[in-house]
C-alpha atoms as a PDB file:
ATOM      1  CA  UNK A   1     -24.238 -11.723 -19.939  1.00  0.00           C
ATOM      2  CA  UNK A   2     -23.068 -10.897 -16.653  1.00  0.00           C
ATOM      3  CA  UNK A   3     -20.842  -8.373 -15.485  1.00  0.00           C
ATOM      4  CA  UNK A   4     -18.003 -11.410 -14.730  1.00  0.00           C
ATOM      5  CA  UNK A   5     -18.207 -12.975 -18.064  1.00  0.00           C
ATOM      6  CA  UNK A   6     -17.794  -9.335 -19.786  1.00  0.00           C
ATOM      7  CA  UNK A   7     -14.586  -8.874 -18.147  1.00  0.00           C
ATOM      8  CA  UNK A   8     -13.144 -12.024 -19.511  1.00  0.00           C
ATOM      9  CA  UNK A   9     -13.571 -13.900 -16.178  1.00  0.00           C
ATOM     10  CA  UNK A  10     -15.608 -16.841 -15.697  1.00  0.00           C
ATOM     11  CA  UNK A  11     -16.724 -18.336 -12.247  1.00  0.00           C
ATOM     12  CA  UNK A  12     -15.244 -21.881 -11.393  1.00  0.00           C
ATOM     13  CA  UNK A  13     -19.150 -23.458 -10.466  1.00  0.00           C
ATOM     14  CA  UNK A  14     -16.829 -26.697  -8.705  1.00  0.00           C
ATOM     15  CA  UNK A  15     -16.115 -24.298  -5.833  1.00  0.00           C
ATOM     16  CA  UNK A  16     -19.061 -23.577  -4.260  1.00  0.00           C
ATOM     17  CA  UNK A  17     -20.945 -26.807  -4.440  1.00  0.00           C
ATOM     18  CA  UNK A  18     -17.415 -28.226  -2.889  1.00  0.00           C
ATOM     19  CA  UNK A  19     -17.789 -25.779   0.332  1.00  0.00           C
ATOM     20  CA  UNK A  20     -21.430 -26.833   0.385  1.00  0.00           C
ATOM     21  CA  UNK A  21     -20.416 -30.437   0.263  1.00  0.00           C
ATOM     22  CA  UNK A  22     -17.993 -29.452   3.016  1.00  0.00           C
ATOM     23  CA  UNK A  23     -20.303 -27.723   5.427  1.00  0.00           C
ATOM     24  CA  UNK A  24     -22.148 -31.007   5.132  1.00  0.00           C
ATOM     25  CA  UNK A  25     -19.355 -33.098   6.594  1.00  0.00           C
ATOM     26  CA  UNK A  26     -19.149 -30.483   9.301  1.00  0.00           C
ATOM     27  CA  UNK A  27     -22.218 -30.343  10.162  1.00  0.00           C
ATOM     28  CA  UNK A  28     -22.752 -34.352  10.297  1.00  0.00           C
ATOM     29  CA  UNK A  29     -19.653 -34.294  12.611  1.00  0.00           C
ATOM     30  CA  UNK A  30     -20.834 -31.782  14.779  1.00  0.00           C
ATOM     31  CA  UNK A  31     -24.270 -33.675  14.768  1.00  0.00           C
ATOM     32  CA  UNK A  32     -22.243 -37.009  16.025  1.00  0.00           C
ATOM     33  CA  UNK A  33     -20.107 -35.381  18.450  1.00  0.00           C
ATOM     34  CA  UNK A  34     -23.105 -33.425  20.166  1.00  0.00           C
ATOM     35  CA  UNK A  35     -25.029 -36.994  20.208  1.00  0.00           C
ATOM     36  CA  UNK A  36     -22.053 -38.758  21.621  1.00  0.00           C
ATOM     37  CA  UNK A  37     -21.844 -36.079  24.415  1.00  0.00           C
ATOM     38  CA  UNK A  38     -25.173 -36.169  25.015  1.00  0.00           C
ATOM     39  CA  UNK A  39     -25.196 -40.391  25.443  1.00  0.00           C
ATOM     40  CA  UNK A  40     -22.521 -39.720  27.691  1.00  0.00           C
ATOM     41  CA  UNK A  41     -24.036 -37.132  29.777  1.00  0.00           C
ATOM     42  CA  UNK A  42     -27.218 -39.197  29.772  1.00  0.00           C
ATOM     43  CA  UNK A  43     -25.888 -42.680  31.058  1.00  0.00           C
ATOM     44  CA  UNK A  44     -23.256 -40.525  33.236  1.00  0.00           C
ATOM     45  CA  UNK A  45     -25.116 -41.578  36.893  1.00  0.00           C
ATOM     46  CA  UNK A  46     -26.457 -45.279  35.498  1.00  0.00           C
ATOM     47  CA  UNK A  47     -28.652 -46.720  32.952  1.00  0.00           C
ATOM     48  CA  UNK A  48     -31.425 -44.842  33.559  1.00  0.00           C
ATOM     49  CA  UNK A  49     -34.360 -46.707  30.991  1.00  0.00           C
ATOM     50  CA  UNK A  50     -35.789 -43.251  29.547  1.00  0.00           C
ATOM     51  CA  UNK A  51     -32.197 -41.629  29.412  1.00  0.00           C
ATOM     52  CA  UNK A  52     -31.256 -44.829  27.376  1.00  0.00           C
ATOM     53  CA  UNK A  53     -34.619 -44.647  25.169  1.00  0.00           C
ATOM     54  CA  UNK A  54     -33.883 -40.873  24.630  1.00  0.00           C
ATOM     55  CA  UNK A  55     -30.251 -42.057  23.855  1.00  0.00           C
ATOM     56  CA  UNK A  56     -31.573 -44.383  21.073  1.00  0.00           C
ATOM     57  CA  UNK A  57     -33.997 -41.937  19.464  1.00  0.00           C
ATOM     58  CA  UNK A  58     -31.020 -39.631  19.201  1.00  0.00           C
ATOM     59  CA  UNK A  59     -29.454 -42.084  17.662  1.00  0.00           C
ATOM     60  CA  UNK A  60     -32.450 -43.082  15.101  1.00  0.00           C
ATOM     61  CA  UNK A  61     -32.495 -39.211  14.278  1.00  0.00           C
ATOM     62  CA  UNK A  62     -29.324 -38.765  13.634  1.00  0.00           C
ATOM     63  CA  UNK A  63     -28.865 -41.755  11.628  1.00  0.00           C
ATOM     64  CA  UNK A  64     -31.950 -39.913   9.464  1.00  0.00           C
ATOM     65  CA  UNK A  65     -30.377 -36.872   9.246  1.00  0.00           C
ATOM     66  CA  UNK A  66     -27.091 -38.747   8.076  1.00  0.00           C
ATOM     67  CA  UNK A  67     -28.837 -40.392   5.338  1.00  0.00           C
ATOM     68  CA  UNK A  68     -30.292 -37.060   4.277  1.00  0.00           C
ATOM     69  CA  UNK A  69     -26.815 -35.500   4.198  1.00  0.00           C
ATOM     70  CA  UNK A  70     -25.021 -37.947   2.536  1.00  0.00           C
ATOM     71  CA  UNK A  71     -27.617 -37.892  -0.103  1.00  0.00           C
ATOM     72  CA  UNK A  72     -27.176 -34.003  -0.741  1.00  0.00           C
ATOM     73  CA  UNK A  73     -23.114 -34.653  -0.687  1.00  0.00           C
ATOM     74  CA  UNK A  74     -23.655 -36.977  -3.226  1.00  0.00           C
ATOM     75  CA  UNK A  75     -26.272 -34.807  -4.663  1.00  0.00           C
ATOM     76  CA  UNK A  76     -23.501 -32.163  -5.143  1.00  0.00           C
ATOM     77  CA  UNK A  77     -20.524 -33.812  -6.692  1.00  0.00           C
ATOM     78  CA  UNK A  78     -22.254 -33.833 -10.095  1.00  0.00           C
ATOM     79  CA  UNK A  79     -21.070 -31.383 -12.449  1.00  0.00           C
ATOM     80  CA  UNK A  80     -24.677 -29.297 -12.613  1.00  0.00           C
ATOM     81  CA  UNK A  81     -26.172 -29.921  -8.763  1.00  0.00           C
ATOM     82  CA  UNK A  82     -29.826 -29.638  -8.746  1.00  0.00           C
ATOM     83  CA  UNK A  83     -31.014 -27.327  -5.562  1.00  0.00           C
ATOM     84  CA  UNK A  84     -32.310 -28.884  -2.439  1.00  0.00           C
ATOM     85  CA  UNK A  85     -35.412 -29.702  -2.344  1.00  0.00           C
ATOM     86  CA  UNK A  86     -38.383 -28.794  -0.074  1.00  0.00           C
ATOM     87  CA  UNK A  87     -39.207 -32.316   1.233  1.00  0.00           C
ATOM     88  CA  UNK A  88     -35.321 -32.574   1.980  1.00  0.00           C
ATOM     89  CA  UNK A  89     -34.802 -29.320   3.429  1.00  0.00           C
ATOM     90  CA  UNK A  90     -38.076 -30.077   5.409  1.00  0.00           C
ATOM     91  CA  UNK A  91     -36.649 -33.317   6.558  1.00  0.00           C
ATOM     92  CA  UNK A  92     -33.340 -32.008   7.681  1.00  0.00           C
ATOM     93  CA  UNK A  93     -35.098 -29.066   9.301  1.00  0.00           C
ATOM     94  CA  UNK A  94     -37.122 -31.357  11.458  1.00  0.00           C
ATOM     95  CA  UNK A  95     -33.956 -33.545  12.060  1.00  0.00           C
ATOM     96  CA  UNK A  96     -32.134 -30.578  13.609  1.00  0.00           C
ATOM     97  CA  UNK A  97     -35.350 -29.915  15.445  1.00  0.00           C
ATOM     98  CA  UNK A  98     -35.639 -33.449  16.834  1.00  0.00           C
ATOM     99  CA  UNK A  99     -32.221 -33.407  17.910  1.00  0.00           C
ATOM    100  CA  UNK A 100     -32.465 -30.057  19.626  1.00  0.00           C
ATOM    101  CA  UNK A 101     -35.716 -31.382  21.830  1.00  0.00           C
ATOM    102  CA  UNK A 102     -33.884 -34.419  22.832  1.00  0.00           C
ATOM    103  CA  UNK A 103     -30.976 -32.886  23.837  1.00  0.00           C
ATOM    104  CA  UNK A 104     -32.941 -30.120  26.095  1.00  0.00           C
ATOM    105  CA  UNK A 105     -35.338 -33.504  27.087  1.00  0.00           C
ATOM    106  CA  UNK A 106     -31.914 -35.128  28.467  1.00  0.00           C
ATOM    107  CA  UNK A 107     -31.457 -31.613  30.929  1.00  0.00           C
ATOM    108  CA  UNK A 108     -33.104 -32.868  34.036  1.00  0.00           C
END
């Protein structure tokens, strides 16, 4: 028994896993806004054809990580969320890491 549940007070489990499903949203939004800048920075002087393929793969990579995240939202609004697994923390992980060498591939 813990300490909480001695004292007569039990812990509401729908809060966290709605902040979690919250920082998701953010973080996809922050994702999309940093890709949109990053377009725009990158077809800023012209069409450049590897500024528009590095545009593109941004795009495919963020459309993974998307898919990951919307899964784990969904993944969350069930009354007992199971924890994230490796293969999907491993996937978002390289997502972020993707998108990160992109955007520093775009810095010319």
């Amino acid at each position: 028994m813990t300490a909480g549940a001695r004292d007569g007070y039990e812990r509401d489990p729908g809060l966290q896993p709605e902040r979690t499903r919250m920082a998701w949203r953010r973080t996809t939004l922050s994702c999309a806004v940093a890709g949109v800048l990053a377009a725009r920075q990158a077809l800023r002087g012209g069409p450049d054809p590897l500024a528009v393929l590095v545009v593109a793969l941004i795009a495919l990579v963020f459309l993974a990580f998307l898919g990951a995240a919307n899964r784990r939202i969904h993944a969350l609004a069930t009354a007992r969320p199971p924890a994230l697994s490796t293969r999907a923390a491993l996937a978002t992980a390289a997502c972020t890491l993707a998108l990160a060498a992109l955007g520093a591939g775009l810095l010319r």
